[in-house]
C-alpha atoms as a PDB file:
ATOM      1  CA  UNK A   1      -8.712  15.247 -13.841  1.00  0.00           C
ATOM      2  CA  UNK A   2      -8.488  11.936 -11.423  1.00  0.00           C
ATOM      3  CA  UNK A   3      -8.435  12.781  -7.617  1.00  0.00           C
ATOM      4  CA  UNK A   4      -5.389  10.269  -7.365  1.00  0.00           C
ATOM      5  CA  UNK A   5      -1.702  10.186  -8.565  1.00  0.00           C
ATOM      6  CA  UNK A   6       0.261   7.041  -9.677  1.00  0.00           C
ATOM      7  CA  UNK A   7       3.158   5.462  -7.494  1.00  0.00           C
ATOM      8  CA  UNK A   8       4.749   1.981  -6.571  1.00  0.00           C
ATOM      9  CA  UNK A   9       5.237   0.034  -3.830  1.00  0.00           C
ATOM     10  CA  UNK A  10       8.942  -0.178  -3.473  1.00  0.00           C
ATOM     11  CA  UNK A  11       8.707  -4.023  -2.519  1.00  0.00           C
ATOM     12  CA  UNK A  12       8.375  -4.587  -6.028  1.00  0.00           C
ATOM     13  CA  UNK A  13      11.663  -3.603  -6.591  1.00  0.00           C
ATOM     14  CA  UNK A  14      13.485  -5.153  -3.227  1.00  0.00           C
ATOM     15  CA  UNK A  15      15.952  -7.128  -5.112  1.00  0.00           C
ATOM     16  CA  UNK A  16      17.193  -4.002  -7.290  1.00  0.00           C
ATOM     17  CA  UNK A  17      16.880  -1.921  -4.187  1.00  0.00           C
ATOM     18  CA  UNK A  18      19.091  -4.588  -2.166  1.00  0.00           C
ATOM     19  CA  UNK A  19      21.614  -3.599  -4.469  1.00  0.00           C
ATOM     20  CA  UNK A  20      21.522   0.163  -5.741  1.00  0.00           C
ATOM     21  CA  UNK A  21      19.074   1.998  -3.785  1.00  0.00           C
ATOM     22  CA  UNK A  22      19.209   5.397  -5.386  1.00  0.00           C
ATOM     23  CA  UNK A  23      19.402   3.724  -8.652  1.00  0.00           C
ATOM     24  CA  UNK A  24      16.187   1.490  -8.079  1.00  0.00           C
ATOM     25  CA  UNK A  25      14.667   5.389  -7.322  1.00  0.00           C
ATOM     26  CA  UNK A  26      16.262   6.834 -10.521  1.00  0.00           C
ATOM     27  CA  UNK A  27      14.616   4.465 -12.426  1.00  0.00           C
ATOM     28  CA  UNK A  28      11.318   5.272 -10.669  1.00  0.00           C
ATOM     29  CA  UNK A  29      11.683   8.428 -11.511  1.00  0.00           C
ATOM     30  CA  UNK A  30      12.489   8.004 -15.287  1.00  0.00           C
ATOM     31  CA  UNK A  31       9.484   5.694 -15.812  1.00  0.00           C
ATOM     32  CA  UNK A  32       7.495   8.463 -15.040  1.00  0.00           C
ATOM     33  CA  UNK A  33       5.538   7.262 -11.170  1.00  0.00           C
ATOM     34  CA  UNK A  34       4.950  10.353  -9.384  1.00  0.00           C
ATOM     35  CA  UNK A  35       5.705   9.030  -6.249  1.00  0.00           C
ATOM     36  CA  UNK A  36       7.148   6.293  -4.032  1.00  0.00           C
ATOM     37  CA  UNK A  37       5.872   4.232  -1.083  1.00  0.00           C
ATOM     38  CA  UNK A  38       8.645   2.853   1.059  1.00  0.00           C
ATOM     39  CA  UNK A  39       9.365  -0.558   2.545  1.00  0.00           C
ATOM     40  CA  UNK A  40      12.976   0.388   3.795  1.00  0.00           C
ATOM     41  CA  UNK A  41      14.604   3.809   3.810  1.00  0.00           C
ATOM     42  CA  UNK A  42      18.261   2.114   1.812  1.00  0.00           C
ATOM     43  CA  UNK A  43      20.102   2.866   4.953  1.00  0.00           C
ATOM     44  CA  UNK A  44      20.017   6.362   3.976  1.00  0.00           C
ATOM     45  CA  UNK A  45      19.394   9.135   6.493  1.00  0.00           C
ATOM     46  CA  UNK A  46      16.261  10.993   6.135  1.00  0.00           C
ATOM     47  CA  UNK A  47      17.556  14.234   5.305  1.00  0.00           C
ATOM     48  CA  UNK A  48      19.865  12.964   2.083  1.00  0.00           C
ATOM     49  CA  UNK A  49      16.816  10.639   1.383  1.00  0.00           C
ATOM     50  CA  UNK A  50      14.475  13.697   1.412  1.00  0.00           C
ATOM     51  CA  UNK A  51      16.736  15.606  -1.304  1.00  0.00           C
ATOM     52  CA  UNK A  52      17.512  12.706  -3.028  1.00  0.00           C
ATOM     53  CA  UNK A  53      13.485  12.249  -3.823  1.00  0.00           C
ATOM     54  CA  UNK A  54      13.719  16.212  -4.636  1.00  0.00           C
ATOM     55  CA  UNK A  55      16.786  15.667  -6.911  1.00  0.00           C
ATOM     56  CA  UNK A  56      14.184  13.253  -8.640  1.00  0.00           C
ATOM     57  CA  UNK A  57      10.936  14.592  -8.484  1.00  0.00           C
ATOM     58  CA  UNK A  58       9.661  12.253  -6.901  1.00  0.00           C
ATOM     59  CA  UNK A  59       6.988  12.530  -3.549  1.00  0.00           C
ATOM     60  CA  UNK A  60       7.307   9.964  -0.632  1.00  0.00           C
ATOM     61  CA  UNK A  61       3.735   8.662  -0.391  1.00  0.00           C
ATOM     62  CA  UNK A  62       4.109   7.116   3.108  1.00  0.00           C
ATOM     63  CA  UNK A  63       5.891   3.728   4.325  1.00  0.00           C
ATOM     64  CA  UNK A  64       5.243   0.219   5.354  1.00  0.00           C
ATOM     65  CA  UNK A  65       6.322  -0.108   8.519  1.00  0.00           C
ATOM     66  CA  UNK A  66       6.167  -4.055  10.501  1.00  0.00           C
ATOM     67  CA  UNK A  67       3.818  -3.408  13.698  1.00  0.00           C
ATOM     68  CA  UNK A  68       7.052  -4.929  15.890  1.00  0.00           C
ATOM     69  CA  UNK A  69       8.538  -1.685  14.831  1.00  0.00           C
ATOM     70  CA  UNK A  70       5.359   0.270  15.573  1.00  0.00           C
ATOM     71  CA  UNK A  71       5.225  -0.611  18.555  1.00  0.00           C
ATOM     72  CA  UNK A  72       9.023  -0.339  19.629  1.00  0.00           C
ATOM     73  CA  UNK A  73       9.979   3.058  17.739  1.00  0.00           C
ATOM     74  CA  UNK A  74       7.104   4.666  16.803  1.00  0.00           C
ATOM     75  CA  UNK A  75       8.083   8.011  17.424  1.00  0.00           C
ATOM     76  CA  UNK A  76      11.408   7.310  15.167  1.00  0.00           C
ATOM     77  CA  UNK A  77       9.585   6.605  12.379  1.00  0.00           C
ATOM     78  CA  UNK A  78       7.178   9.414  12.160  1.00  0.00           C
ATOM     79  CA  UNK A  79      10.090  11.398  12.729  1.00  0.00           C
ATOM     80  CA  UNK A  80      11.662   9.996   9.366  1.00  0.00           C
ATOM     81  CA  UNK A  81       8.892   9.787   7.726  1.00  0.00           C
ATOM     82  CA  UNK A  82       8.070  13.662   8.459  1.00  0.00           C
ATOM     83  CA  UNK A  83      11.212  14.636   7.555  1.00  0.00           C
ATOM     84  CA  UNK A  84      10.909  12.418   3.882  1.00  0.00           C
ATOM     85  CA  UNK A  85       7.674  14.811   3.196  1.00  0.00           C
ATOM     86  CA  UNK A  86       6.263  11.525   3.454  1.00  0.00           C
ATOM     87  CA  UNK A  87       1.708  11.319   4.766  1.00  0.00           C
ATOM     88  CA  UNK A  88       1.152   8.020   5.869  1.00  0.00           C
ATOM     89  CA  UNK A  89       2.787   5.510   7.542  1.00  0.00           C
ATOM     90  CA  UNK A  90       1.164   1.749   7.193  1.00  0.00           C
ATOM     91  CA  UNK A  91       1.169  -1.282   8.303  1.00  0.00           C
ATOM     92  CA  UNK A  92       1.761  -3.789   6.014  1.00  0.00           C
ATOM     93  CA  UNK A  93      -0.302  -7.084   7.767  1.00  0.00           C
ATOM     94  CA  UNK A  94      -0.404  -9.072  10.617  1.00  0.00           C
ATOM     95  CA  UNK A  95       1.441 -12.148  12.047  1.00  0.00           C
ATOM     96  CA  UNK A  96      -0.572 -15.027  13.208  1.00  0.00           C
ATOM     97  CA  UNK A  97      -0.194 -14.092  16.609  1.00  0.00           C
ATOM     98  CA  UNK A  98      -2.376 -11.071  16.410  1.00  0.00           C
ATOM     99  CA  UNK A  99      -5.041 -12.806  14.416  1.00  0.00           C
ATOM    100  CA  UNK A 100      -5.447 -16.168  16.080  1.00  0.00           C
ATOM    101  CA  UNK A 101      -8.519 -15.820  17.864  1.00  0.00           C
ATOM    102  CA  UNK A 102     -11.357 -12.956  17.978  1.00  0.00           C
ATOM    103  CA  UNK A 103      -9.776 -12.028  21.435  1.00  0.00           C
ATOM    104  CA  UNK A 104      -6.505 -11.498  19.229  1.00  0.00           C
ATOM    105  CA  UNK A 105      -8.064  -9.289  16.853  1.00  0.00           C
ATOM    106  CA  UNK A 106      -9.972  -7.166  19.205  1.00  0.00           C
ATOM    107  CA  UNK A 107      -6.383  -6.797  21.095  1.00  0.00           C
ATOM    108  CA  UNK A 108      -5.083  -5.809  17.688  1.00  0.00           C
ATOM    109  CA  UNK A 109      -7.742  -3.401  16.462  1.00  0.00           C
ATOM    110  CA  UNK A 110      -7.375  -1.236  19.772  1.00  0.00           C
ATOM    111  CA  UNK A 111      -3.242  -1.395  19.533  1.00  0.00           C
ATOM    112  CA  UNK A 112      -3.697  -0.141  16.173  1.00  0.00           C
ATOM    113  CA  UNK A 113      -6.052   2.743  17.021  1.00  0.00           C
ATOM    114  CA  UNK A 114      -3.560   3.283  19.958  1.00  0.00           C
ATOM    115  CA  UNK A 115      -0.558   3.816  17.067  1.00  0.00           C
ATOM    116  CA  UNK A 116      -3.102   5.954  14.405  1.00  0.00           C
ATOM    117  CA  UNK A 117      -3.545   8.318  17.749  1.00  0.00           C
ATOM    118  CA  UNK A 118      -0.056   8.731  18.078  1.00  0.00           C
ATOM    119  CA  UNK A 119       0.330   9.326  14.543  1.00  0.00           C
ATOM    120  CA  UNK A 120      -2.293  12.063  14.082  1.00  0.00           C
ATOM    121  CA  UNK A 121      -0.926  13.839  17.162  1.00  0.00           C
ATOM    122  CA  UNK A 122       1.974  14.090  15.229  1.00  0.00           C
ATOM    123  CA  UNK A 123      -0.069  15.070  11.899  1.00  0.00           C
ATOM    124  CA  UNK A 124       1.037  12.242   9.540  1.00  0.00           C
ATOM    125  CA  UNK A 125      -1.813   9.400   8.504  1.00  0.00           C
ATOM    126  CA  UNK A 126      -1.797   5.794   9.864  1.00  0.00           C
ATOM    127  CA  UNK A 127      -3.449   3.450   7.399  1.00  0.00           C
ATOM    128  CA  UNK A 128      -3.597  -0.483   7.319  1.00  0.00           C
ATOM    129  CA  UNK A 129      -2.945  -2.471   4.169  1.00  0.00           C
ATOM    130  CA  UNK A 130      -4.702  -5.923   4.244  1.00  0.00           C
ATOM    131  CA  UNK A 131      -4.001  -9.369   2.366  1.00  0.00           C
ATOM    132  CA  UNK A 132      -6.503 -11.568   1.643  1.00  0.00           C
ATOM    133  CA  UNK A 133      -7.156 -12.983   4.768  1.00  0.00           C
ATOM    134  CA  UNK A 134      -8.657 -10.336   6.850  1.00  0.00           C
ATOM    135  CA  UNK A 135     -11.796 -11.244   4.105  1.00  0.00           C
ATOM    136  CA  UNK A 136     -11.525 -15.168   4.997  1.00  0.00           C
ATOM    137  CA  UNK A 137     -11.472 -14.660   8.765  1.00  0.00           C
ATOM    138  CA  UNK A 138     -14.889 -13.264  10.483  1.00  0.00           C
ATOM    139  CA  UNK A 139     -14.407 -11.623  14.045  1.00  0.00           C
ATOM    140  CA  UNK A 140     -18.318 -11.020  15.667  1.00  0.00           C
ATOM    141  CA  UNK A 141     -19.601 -12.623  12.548  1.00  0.00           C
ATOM    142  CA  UNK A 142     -18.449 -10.385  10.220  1.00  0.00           C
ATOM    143  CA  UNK A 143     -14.785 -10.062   7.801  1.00  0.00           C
ATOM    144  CA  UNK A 144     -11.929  -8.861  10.007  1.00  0.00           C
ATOM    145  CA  UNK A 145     -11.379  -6.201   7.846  1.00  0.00           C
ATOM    146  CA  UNK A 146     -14.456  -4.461   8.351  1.00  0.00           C
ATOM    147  CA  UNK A 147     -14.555  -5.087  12.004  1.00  0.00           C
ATOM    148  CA  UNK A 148     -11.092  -3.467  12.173  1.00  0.00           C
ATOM    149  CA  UNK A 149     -12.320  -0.422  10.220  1.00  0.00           C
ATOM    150  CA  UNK A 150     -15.309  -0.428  12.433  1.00  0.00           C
ATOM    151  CA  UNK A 151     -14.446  -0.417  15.858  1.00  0.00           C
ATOM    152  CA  UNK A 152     -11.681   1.995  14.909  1.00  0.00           C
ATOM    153  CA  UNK A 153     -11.731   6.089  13.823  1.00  0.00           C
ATOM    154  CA  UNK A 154     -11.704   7.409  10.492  1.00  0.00           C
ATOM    155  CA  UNK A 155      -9.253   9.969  12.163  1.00  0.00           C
ATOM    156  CA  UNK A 156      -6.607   7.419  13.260  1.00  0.00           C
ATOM    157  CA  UNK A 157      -7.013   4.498  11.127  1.00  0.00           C
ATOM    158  CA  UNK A 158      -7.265   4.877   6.712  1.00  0.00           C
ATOM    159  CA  UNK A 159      -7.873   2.180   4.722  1.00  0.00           C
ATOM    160  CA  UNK A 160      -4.970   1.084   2.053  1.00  0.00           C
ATOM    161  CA  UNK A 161      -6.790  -1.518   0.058  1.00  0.00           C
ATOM    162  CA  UNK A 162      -5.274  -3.494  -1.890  1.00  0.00           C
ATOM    163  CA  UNK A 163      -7.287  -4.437  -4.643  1.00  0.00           C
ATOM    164  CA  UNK A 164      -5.864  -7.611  -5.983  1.00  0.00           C
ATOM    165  CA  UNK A 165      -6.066  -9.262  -2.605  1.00  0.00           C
ATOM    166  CA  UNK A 166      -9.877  -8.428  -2.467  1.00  0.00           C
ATOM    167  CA  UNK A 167     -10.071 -10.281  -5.981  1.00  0.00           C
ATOM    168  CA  UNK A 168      -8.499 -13.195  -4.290  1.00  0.00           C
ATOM    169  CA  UNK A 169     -10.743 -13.715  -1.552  1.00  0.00           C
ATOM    170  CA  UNK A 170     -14.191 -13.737  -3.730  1.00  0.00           C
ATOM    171  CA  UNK A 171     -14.940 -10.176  -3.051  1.00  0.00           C
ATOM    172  CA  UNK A 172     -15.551  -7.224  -5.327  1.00  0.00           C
ATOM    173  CA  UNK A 173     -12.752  -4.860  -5.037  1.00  0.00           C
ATOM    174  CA  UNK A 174     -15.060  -1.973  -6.564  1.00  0.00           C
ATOM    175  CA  UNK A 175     -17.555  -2.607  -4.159  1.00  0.00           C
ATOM    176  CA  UNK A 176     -15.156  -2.194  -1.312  1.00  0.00           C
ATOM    177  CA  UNK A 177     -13.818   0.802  -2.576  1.00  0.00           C
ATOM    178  CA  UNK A 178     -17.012   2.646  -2.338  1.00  0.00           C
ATOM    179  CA  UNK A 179     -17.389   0.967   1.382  1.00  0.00           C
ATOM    180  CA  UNK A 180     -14.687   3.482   2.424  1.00  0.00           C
ATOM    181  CA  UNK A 181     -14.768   6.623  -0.042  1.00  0.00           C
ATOM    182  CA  UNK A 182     -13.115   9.491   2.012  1.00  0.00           C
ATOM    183  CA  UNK A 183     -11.329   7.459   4.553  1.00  0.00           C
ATOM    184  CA  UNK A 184      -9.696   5.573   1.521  1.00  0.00           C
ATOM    185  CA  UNK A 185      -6.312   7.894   0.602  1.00  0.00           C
ATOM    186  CA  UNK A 186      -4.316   4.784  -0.589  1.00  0.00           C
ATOM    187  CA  UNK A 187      -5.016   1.885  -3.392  1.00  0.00           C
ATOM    188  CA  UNK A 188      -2.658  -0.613  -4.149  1.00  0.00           C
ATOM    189  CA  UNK A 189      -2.970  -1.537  -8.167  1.00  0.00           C
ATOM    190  CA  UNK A 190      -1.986  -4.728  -8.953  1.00  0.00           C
ATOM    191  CA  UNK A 191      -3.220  -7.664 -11.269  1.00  0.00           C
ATOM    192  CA  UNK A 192      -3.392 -11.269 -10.936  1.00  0.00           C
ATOM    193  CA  UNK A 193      -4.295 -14.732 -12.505  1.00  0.00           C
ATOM    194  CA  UNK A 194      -4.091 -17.916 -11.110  1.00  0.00           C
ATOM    195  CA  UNK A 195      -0.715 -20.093 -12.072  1.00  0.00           C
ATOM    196  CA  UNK A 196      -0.852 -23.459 -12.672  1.00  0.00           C
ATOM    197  CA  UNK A 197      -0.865 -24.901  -9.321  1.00  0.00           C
ATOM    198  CA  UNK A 198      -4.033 -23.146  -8.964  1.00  0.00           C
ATOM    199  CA  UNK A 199      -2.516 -20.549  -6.791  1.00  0.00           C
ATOM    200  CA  UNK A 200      -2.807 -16.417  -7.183  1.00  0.00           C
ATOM    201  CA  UNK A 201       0.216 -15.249  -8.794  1.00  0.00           C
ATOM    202  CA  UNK A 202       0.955 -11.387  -9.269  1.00  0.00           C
ATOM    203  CA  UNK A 203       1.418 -10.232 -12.807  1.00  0.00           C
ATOM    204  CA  UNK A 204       1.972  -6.902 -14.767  1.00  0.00           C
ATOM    205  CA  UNK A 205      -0.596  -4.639 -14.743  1.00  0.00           C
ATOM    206  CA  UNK A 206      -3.129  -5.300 -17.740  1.00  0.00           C
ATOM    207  CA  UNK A 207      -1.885  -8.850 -18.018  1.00  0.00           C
ATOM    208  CA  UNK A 208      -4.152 -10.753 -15.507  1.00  0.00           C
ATOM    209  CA  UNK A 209      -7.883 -10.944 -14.619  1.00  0.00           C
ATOM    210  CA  UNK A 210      -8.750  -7.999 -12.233  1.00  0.00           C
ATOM    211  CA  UNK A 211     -10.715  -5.263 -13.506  1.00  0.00           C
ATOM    212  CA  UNK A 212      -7.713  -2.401 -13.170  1.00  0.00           C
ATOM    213  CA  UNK A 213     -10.002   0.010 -14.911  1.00  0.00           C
ATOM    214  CA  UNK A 214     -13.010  -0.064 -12.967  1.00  0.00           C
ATOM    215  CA  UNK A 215     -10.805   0.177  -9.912  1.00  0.00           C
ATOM    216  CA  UNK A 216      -9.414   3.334 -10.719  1.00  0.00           C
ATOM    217  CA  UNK A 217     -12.380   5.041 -11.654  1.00  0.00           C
ATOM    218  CA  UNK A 218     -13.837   3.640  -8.107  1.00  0.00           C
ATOM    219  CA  UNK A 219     -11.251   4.954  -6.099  1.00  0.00           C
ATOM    220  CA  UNK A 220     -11.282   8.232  -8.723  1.00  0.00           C
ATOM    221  CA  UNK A 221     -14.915   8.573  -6.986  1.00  0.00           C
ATOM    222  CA  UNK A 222     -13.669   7.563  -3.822  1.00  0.00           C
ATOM    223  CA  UNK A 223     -11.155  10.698  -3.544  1.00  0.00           C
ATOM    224  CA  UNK A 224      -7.969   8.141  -3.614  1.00  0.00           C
ATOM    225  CA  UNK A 225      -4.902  10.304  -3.338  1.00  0.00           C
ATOM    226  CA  UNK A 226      -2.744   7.464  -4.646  1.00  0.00           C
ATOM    227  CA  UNK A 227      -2.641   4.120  -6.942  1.00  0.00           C
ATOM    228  CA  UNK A 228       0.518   2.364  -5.782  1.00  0.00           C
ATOM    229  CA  UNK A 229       1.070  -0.105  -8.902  1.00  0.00           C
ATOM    230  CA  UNK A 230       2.884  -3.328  -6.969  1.00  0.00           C
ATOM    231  CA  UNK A 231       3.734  -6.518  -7.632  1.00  0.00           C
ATOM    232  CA  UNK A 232       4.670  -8.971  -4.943  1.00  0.00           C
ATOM    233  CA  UNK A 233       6.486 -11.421  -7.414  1.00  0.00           C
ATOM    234  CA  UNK A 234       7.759 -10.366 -11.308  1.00  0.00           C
ATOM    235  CA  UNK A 235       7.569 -13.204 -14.053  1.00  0.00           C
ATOM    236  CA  UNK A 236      10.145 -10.295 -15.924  1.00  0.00           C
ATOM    237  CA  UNK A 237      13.220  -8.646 -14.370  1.00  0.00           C
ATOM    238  CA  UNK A 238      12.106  -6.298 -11.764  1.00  0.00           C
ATOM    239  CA  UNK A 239      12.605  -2.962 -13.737  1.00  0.00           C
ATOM    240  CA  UNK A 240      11.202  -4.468 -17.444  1.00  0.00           C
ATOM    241  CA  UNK A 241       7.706  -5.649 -15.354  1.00  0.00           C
ATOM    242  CA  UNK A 242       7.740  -2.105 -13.853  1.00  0.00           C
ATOM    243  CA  UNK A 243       8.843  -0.544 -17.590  1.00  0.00           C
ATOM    244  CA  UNK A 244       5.828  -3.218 -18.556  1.00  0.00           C
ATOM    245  CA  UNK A 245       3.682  -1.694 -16.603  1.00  0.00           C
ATOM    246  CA  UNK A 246       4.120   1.706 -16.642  1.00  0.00           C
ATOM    247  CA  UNK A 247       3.358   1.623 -20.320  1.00  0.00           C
ATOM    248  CA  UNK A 248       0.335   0.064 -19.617  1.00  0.00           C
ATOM    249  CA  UNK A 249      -0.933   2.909 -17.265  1.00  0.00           C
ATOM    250  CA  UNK A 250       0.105   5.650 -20.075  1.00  0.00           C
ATOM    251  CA  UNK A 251      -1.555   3.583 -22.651  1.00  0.00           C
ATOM    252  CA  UNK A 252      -4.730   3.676 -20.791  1.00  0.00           C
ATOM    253  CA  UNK A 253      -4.438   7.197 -19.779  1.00  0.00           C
ATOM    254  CA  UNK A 254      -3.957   7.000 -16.008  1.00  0.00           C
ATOM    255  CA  UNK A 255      -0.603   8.911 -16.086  1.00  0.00           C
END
């Protein structure tokens, strides 16, 4: 039995969500995901959200939440989030201006202890999620990402990796998941393969070059709670590359 269950990212689905929120989450649920993680609540209050996901069996994994709104109404969203039965709230990357010199980062990694604090006071998980460019930018000579995950606490700060992005910067995703077994709760799954214009392009699962497989038994022996299948652009309609998908995660046995 894998330590993890199998979600999605609901930014894969923003343009169905934009227009029928609880019927973007219906469709979730008839796919067969266990569980959703959030990028916008649909403008619905938490309570009706919270039975809505009961109406639909499905479990609110945690949220991506922009660090403006950390900062600003922090409290607010752990209250929703709470409420939602949701674990972890995230944050989903950084703007240049918290990455534009080491002096940046180091600002950044202590603000984002400073928010995990609050969080675990309030016992719900803060985790970061990073692109591909906290592996391409070094802050005292080594990747931002690890210097984040260093000078920070297991307690207040979990790693979300996301794979894919890993892939993208030269690194071995595998390899990275066994850097952070048991402070590791979240993995985003997603494949990719380079377009045409020689630029990373996100694809449905089983369709690109990244090694889904060996990712999910990684983070199986990592303890991961939670593969969140997303893709940041669909070649297909939203709901047939999640359909697509889906079926490729039964088909190998990971659902």
């Amino acid at each position: 039995m894998s330590s993890w269950k199998v979600g999605v990212q609901l930014y894969t689905l923003r343009d169905e969500t934009s227009k029928d929120f609880v019927g973007a989450l219906r469709k979730v649920a008839e796919e067969g995901f266990a569980g959703v993680e959030f990028a916008g609540y649909g403008g619905l209050e938490a309570g009706k959200l919270k039975e809505l996901l009961d109406e639909l069996g499905l479990q609110a994994i945690g949220s991506h939440v922009g660090i403006g709104r950390l900062k600003d109404a922090l409290d607010e969203e752990i209250a929703f989030n709470k409420t939602i039965g949701s674990s972890y709230i995230v944050c989903p990357g950084l703007g240049k201006e918290y990455r534009d010199s080491e002096e940046a980062w180091k600002a950044t990694f202590k603000l984002l202890e400073e928010i995990g604090r609050k969080c675990a006071e309030q016992g719900i998980g803060f985790g970061y999620h990073n692109h591909a460019f906290e592996l391409e930018e070094k802050v005292g000579g080594e990747w931002a990402l690890d210097a984040l995950f260093g000078s920070t606490s297991a307690d207040t700060l979990k790693v979300e990796l996301d794979s894919a992005w890993v892939h993208a910067a030269g690194l071995n995703s595998v390899g990275y998941i066994g850097r952070y077994a048991g402070r590791l709760p979240l993995v985003h799954f997603k494949d990719l393969r380079r377009g045409e214009d020689g630029k990373w392009q996100t694809v449905e699962l089983g369709t690109g070059e990244v090694d889904l497989l060996a990712i999910a038994k990684a983070a199986d022996e990592a303890g991961t709670e939670w593969l969140i299948y997303e893709q940041d652009q669909t070649q297909n309609p939203p709901f047939v590359a999640l359909a697509n998908s889906m079926k490729w995660i039964k088909e190998n046995r990971l659902a």
